[in-house]
C-alpha atoms as a PDB file:
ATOM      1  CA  UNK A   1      85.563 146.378  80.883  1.00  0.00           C
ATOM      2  CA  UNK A   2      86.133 142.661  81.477  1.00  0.00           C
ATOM      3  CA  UNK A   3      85.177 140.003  79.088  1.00  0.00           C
ATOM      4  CA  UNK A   4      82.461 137.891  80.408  1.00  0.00           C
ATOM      5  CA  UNK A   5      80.570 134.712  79.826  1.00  0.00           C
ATOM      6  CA  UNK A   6      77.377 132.819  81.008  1.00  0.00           C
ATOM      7  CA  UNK A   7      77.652 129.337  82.831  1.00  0.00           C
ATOM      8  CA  UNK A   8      74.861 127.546  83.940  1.00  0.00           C
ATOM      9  CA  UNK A   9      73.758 124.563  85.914  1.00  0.00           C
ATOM     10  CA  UNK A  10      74.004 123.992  90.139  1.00  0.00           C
ATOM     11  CA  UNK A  11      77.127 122.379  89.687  1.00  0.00           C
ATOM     12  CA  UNK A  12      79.348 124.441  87.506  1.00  0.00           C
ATOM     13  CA  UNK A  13      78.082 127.754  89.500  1.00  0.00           C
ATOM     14  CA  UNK A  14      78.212 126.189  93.277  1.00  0.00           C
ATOM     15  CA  UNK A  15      82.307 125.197  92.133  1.00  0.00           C
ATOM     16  CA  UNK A  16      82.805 128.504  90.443  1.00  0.00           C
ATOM     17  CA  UNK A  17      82.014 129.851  93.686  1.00  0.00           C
ATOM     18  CA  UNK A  18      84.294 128.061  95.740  1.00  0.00           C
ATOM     19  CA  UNK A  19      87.106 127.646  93.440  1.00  0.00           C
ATOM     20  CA  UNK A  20      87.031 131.391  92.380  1.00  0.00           C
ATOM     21  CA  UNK A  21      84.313 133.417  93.964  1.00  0.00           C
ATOM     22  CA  UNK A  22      86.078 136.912  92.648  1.00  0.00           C
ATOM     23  CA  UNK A  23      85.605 135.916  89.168  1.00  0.00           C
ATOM     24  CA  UNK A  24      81.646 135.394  89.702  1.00  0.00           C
ATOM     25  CA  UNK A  25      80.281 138.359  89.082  1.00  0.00           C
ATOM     26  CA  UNK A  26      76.283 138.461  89.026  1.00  0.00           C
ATOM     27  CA  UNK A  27      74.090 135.247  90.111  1.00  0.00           C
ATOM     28  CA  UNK A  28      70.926 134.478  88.138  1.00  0.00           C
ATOM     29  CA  UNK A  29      68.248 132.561  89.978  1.00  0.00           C
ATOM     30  CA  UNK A  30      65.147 131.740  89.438  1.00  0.00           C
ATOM     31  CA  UNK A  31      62.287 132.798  91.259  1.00  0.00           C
ATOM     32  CA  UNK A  32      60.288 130.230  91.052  1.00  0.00           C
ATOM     33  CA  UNK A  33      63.168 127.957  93.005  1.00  0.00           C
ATOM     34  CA  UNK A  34      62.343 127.794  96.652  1.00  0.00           C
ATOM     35  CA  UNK A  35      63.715 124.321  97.301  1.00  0.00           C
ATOM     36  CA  UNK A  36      66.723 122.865  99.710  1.00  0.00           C
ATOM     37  CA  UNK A  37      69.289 123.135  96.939  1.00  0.00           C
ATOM     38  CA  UNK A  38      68.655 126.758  95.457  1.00  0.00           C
ATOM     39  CA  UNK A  39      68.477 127.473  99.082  1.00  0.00           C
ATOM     40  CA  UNK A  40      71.599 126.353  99.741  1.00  0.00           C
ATOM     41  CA  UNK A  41      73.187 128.142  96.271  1.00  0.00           C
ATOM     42  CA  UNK A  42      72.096 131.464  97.663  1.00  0.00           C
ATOM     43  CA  UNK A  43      73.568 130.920 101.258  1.00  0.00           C
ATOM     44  CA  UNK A  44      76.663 130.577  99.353  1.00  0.00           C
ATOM     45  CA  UNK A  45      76.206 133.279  97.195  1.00  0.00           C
ATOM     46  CA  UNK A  46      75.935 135.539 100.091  1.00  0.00           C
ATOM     47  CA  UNK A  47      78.795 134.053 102.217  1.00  0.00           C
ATOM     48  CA  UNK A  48      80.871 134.914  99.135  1.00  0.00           C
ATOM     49  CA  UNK A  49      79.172 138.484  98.718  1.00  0.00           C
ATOM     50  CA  UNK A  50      78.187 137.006  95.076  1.00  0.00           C
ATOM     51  CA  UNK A  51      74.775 139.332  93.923  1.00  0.00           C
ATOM     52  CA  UNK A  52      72.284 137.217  93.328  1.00  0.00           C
ATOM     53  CA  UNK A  53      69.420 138.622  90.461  1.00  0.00           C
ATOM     54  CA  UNK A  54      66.184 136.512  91.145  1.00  0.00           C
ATOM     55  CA  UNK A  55      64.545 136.193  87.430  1.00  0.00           C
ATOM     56  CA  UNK A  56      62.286 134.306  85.626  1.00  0.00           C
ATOM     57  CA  UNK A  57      62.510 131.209  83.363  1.00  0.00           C
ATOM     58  CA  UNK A  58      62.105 132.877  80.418  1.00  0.00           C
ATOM     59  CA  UNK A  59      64.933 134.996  80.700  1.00  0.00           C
ATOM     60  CA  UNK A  60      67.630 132.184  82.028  1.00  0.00           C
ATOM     61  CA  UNK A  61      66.141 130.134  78.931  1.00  0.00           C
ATOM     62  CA  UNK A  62      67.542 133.131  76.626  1.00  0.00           C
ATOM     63  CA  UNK A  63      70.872 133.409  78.567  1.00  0.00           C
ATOM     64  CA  UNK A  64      71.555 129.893  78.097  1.00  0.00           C
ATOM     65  CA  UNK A  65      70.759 129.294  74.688  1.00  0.00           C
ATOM     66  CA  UNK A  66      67.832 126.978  75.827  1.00  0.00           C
ATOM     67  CA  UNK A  67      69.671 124.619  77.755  1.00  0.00           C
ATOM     68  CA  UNK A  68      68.907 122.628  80.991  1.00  0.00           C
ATOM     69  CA  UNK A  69      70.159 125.423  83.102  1.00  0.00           C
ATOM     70  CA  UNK A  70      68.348 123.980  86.303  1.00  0.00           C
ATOM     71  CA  UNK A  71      66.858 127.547  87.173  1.00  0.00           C
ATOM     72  CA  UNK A  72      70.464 128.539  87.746  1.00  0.00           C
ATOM     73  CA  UNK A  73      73.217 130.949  85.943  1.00  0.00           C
ATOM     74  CA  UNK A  74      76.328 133.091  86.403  1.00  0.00           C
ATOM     75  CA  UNK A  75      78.004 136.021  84.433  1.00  0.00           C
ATOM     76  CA  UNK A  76      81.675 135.385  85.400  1.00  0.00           C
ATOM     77  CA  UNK A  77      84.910 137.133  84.084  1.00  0.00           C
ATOM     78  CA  UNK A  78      85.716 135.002  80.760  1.00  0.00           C
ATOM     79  CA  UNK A  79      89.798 135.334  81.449  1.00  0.00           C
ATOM     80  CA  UNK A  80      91.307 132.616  83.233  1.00  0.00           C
ATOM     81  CA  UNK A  81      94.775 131.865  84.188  1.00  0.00           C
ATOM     82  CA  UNK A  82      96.793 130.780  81.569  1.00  0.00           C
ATOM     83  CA  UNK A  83      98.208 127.236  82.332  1.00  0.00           C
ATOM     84  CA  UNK A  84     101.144 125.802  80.912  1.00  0.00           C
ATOM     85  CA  UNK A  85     102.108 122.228  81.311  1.00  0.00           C
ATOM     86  CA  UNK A  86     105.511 123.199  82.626  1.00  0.00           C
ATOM     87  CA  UNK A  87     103.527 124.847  85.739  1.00  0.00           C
ATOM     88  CA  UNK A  88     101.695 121.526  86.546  1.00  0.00           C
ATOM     89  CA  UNK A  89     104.611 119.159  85.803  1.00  0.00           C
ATOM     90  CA  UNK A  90     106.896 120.930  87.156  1.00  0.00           C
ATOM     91  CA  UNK A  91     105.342 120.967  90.915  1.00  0.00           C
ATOM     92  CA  UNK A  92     104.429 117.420  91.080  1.00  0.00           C
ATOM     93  CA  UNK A  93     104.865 115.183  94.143  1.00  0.00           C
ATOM     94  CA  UNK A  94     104.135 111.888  92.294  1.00  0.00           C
ATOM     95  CA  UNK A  95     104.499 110.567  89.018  1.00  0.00           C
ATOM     96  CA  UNK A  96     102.330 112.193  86.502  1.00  0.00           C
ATOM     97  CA  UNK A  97      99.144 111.183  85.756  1.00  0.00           C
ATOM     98  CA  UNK A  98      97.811 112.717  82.377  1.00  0.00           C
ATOM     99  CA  UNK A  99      94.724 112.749  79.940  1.00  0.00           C
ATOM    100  CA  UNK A 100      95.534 113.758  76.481  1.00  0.00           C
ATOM    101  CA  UNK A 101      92.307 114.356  74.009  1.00  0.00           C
ATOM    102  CA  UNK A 102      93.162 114.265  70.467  1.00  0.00           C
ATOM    103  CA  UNK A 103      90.403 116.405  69.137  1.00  0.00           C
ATOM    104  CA  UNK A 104      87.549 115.967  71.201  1.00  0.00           C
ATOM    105  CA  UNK A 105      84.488 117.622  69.958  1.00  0.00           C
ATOM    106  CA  UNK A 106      81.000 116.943  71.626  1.00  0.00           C
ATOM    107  CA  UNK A 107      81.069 119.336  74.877  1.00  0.00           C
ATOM    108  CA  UNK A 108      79.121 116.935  76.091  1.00  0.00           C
ATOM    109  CA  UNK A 109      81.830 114.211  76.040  1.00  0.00           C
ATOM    110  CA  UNK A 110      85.197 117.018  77.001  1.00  0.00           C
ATOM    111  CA  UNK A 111      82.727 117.522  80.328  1.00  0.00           C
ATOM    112  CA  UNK A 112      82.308 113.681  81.037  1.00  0.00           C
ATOM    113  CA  UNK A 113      86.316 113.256  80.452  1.00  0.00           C
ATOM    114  CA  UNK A 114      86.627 116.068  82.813  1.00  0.00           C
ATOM    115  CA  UNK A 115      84.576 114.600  85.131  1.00  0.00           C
ATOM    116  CA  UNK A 116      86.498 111.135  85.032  1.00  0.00           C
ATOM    117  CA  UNK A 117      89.954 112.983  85.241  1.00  0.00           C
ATOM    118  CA  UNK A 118      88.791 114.322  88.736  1.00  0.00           C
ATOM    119  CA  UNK A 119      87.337 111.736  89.794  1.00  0.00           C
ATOM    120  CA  UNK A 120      91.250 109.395  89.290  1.00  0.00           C
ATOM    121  CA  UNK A 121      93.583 112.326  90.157  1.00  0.00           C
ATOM    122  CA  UNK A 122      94.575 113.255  86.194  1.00  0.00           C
ATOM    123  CA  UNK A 123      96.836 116.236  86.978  1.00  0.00           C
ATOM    124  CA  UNK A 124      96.068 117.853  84.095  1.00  0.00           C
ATOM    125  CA  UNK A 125      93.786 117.137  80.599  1.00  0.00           C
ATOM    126  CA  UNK A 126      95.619 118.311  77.079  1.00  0.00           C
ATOM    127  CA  UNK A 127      93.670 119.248  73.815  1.00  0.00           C
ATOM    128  CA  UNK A 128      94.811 120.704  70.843  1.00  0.00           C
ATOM    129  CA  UNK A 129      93.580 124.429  70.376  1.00  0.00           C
ATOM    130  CA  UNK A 130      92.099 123.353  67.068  1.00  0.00           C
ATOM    131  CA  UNK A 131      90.025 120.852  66.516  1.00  0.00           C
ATOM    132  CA  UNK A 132      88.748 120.587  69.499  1.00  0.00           C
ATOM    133  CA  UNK A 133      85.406 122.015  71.291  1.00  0.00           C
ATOM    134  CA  UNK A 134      87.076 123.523  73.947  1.00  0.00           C
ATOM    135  CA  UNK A 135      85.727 124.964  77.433  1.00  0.00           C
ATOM    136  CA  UNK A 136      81.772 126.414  77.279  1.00  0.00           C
ATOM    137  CA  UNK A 137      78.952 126.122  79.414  1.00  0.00           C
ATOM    138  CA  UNK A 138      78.109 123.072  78.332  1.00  0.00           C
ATOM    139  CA  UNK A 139      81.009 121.579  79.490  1.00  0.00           C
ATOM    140  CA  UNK A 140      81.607 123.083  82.451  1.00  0.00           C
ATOM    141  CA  UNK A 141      77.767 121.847  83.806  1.00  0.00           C
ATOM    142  CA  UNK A 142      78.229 118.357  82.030  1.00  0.00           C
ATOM    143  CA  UNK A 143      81.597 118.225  84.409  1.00  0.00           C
ATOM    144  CA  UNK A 144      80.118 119.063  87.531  1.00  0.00           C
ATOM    145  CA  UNK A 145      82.692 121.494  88.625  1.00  0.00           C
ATOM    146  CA  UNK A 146      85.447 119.355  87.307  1.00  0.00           C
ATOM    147  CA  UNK A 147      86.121 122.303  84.715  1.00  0.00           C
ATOM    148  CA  UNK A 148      87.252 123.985  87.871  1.00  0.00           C
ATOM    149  CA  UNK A 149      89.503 121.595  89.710  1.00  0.00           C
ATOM    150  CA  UNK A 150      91.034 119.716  86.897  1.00  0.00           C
ATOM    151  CA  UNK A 151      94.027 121.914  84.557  1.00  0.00           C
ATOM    152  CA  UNK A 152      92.833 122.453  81.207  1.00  0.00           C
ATOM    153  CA  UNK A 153      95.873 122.641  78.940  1.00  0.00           C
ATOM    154  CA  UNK A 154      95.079 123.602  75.364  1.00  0.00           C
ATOM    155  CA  UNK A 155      98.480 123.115  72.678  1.00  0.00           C
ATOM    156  CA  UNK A 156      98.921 124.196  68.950  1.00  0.00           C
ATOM    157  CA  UNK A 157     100.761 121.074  68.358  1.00  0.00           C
ATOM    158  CA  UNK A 158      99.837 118.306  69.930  1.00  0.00           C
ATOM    159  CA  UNK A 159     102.564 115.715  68.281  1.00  0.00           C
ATOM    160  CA  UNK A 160     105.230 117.965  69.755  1.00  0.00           C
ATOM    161  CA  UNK A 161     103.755 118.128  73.365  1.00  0.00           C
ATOM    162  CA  UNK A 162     104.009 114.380  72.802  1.00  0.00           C
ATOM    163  CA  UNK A 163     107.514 114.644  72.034  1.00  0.00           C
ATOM    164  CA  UNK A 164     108.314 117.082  75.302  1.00  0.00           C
ATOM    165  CA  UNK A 165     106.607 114.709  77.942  1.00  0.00           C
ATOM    166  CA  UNK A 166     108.563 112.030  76.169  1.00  0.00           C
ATOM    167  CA  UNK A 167     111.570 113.944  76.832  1.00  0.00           C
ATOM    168  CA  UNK A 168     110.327 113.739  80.382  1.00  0.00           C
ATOM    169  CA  UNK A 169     110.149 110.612  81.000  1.00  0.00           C
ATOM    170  CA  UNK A 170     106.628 110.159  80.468  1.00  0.00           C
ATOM    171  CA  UNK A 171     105.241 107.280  78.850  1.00  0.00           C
ATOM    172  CA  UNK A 172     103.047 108.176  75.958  1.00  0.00           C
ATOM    173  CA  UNK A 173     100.184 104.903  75.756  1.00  0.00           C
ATOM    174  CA  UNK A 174      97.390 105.862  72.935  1.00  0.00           C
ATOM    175  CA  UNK A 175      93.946 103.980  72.801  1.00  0.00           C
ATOM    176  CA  UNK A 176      93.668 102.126  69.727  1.00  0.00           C
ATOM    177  CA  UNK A 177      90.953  99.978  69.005  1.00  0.00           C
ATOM    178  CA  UNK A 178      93.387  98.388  66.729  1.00  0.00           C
ATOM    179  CA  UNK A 179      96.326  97.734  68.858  1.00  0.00           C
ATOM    180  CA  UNK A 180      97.779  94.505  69.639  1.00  0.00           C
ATOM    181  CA  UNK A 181      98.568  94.833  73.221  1.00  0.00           C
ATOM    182  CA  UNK A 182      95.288  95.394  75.163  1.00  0.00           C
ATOM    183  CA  UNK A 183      94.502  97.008  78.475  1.00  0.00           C
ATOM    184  CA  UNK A 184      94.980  93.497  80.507  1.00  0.00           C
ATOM    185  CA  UNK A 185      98.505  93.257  79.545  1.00  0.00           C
ATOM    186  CA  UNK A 186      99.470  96.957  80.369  1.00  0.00           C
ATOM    187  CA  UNK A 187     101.068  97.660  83.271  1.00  0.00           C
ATOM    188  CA  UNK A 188     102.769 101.125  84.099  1.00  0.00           C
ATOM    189  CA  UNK A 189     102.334 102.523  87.889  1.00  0.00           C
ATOM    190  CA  UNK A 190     105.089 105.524  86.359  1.00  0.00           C
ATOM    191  CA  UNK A 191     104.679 108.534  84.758  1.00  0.00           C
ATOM    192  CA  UNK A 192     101.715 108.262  82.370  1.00  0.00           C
ATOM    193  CA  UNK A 193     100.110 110.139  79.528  1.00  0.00           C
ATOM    194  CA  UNK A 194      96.662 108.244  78.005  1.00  0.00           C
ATOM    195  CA  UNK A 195      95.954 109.675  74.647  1.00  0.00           C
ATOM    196  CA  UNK A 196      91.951 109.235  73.491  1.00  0.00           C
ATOM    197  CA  UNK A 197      90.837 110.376  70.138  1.00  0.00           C
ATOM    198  CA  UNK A 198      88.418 111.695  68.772  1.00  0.00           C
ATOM    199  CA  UNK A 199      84.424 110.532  68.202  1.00  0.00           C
ATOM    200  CA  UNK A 200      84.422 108.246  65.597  1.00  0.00           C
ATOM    201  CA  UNK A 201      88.198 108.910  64.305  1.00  0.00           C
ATOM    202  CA  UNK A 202      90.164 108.268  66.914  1.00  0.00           C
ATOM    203  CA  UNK A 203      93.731 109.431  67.095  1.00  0.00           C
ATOM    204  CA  UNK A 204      95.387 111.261  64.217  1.00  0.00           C
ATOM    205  CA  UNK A 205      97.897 109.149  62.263  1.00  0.00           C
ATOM    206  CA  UNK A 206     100.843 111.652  63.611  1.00  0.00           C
ATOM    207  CA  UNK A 207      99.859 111.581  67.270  1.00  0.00           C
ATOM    208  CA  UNK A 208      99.481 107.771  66.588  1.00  0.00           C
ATOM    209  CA  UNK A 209     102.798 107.378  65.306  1.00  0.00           C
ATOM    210  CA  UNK A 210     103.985 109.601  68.114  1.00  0.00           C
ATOM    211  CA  UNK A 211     102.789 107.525  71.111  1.00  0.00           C
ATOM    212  CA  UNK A 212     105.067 105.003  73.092  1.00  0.00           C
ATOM    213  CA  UNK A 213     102.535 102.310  72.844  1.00  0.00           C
ATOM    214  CA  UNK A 214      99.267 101.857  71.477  1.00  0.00           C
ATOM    215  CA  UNK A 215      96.472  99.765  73.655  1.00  0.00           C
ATOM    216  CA  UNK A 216      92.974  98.750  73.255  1.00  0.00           C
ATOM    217  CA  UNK A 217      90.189  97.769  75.563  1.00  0.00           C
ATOM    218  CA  UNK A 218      89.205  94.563  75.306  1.00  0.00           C
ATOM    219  CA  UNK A 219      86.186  93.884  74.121  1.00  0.00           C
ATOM    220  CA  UNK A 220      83.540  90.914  74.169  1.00  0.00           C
ATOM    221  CA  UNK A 221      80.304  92.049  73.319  1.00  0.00           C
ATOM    222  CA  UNK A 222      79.103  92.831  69.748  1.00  0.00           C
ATOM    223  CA  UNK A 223      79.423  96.755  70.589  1.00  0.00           C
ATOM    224  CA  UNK A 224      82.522  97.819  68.343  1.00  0.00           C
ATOM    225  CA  UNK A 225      83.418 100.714  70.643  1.00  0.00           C
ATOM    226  CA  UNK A 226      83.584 102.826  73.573  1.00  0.00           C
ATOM    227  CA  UNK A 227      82.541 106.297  73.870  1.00  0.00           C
ATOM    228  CA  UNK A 228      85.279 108.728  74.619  1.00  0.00           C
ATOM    229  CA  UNK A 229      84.426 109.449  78.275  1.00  0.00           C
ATOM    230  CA  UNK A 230      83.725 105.989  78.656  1.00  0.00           C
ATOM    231  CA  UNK A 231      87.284 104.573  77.668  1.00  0.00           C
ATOM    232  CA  UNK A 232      88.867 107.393  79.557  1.00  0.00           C
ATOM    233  CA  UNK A 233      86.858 106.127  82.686  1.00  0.00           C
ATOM    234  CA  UNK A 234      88.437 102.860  81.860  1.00  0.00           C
ATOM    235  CA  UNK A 235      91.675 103.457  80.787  1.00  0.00           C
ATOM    236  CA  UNK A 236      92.168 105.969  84.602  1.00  0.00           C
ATOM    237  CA  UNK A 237      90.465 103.590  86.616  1.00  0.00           C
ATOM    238  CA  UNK A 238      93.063 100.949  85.716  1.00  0.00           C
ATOM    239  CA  UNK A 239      96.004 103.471  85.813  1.00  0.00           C
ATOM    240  CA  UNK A 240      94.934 104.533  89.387  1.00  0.00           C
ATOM    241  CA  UNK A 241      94.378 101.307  90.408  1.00  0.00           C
ATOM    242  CA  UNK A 242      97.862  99.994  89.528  1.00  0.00           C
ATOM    243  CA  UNK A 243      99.457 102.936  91.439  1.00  0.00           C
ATOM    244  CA  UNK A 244      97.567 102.354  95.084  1.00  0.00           C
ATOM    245  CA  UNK A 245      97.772  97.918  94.103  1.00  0.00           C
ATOM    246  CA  UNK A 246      93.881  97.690  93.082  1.00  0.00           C
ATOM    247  CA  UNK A 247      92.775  99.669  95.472  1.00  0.00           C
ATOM    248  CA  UNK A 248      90.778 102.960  93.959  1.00  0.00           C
ATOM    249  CA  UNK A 249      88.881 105.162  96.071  1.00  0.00           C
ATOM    250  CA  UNK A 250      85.047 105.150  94.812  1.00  0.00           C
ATOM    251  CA  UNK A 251      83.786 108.872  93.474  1.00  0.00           C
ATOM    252  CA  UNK A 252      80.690 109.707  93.952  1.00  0.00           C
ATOM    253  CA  UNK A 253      77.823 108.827  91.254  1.00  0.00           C
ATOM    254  CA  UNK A 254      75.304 111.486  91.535  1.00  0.00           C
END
């Protein structure tokens, strides 16, 4: 029998569905939701020929551990395709475009950083396997469906991968609140791997040590620092926006 897990939230289940209907395999609604948007859920659960289980509250509030599920959840097959960062680089048509998270681990921020990687064409995000929070449901409904569209590329050593895209011709910039050189001053429309740290820590002597480059966002305010998702909003933003010369498509805010 497969191996299944629960996700939760409009977003995560409506890009489940489209991204990989065959892996959805039960729909749990509430049946208390009559409005346009659970509506809509259910026409594409049955376009799909994804069951949908009408239940109450109660029962999606034990599912999901209590969390905001929005009267929505999905039991879909836990396995997913194993990605390797050879797969993604390797079929590239532009210069790379990577987010590397040394040790990220609030969900809550890993689904925001998600989010922002979709949102500036990151080709693929890269975590350590330890360390790090990893993909759950809170994640996937923090990123909107992000978790879905955006390759999430898990390493056992991180300083190594480092090393490989290196080898690559990849430049490696970390985020250093530290660093001399700050974000105004950086210019690379190449190849590109952005290394963030972790909350509160930020990167790991090693994978410091490892990096190219090490840049920090300025700063005028009295705030010392950024939140994770926050810089890597930042930091994308202004590596998009030097490939396509300042212009950057907006994403949606919703």
């Amino acid at each position: 029998m497969a191996e299944t897990r629960i996700i939760h939230g409009f977003h995560a289940v409506t890009a489940r569905i489209r991204q990989h209907a065959d892996s959805v395999l039960e729909i749990y609604a509430d049946n208390q939701r009559r409005d346009p948007r659970a509506r809509d859920l259910l026409k594409l659960a049955e376009a799909n020929g994804v069951r949908v289980v009408p239940v109450d509250g109660k029962r999606l509030d034990g599912m999901t551990g209590n969390s905001n599920h929005q009267g929505v959840a999905a039991r879909v097959d836990a396995a997913r395709k194993v990605l390797h960062l050879d797969d993604v680089l390797d079929t590239l048509a532009e210069p790379a475009l990577l987010l590397v998270l040394d040790g990220v681990q609030d969900p809550h921020n890993l689904g925001a950083c998600l989010r922002c990687a979709d949102a500036f064409g990151v080709h693929a995000v890269i975590a350590p396997k330890d360390r790090a929070v990893g993909l759950n449901a809170t994640v996937e409904k923090v990123a909107c469906g992000a978790a879905e569209t955006v390759p999430y590329i898990t390493v056992t050593n991180l300083a190594r991968t480092l090393r490989d895209l290196k080898e690559r011709d990849i430049w490696v910039a970390g985020m250093d609140s530290e660093a001399e050189n700050n974000l105004n001053n950086f210019y690379h429309s190449g190849a590109l791997a952005l290394v963030l740290g972790a909350e509160g820590e930020g990167l790991r002597r090693l994978t410091r040590e490892t990096c190219d480059q090490l840049v920090c966002i300025p700063m005028i305010g009295s705030v010392a620092s950024l939140n994770v998702s926050v810089s890597a909003g930042i930091c994308l933003y202004e590596a998009r926006s030097q490939r396509t010369g300042g212009v950057v498509a907006h994403p949606s805010i919703y």
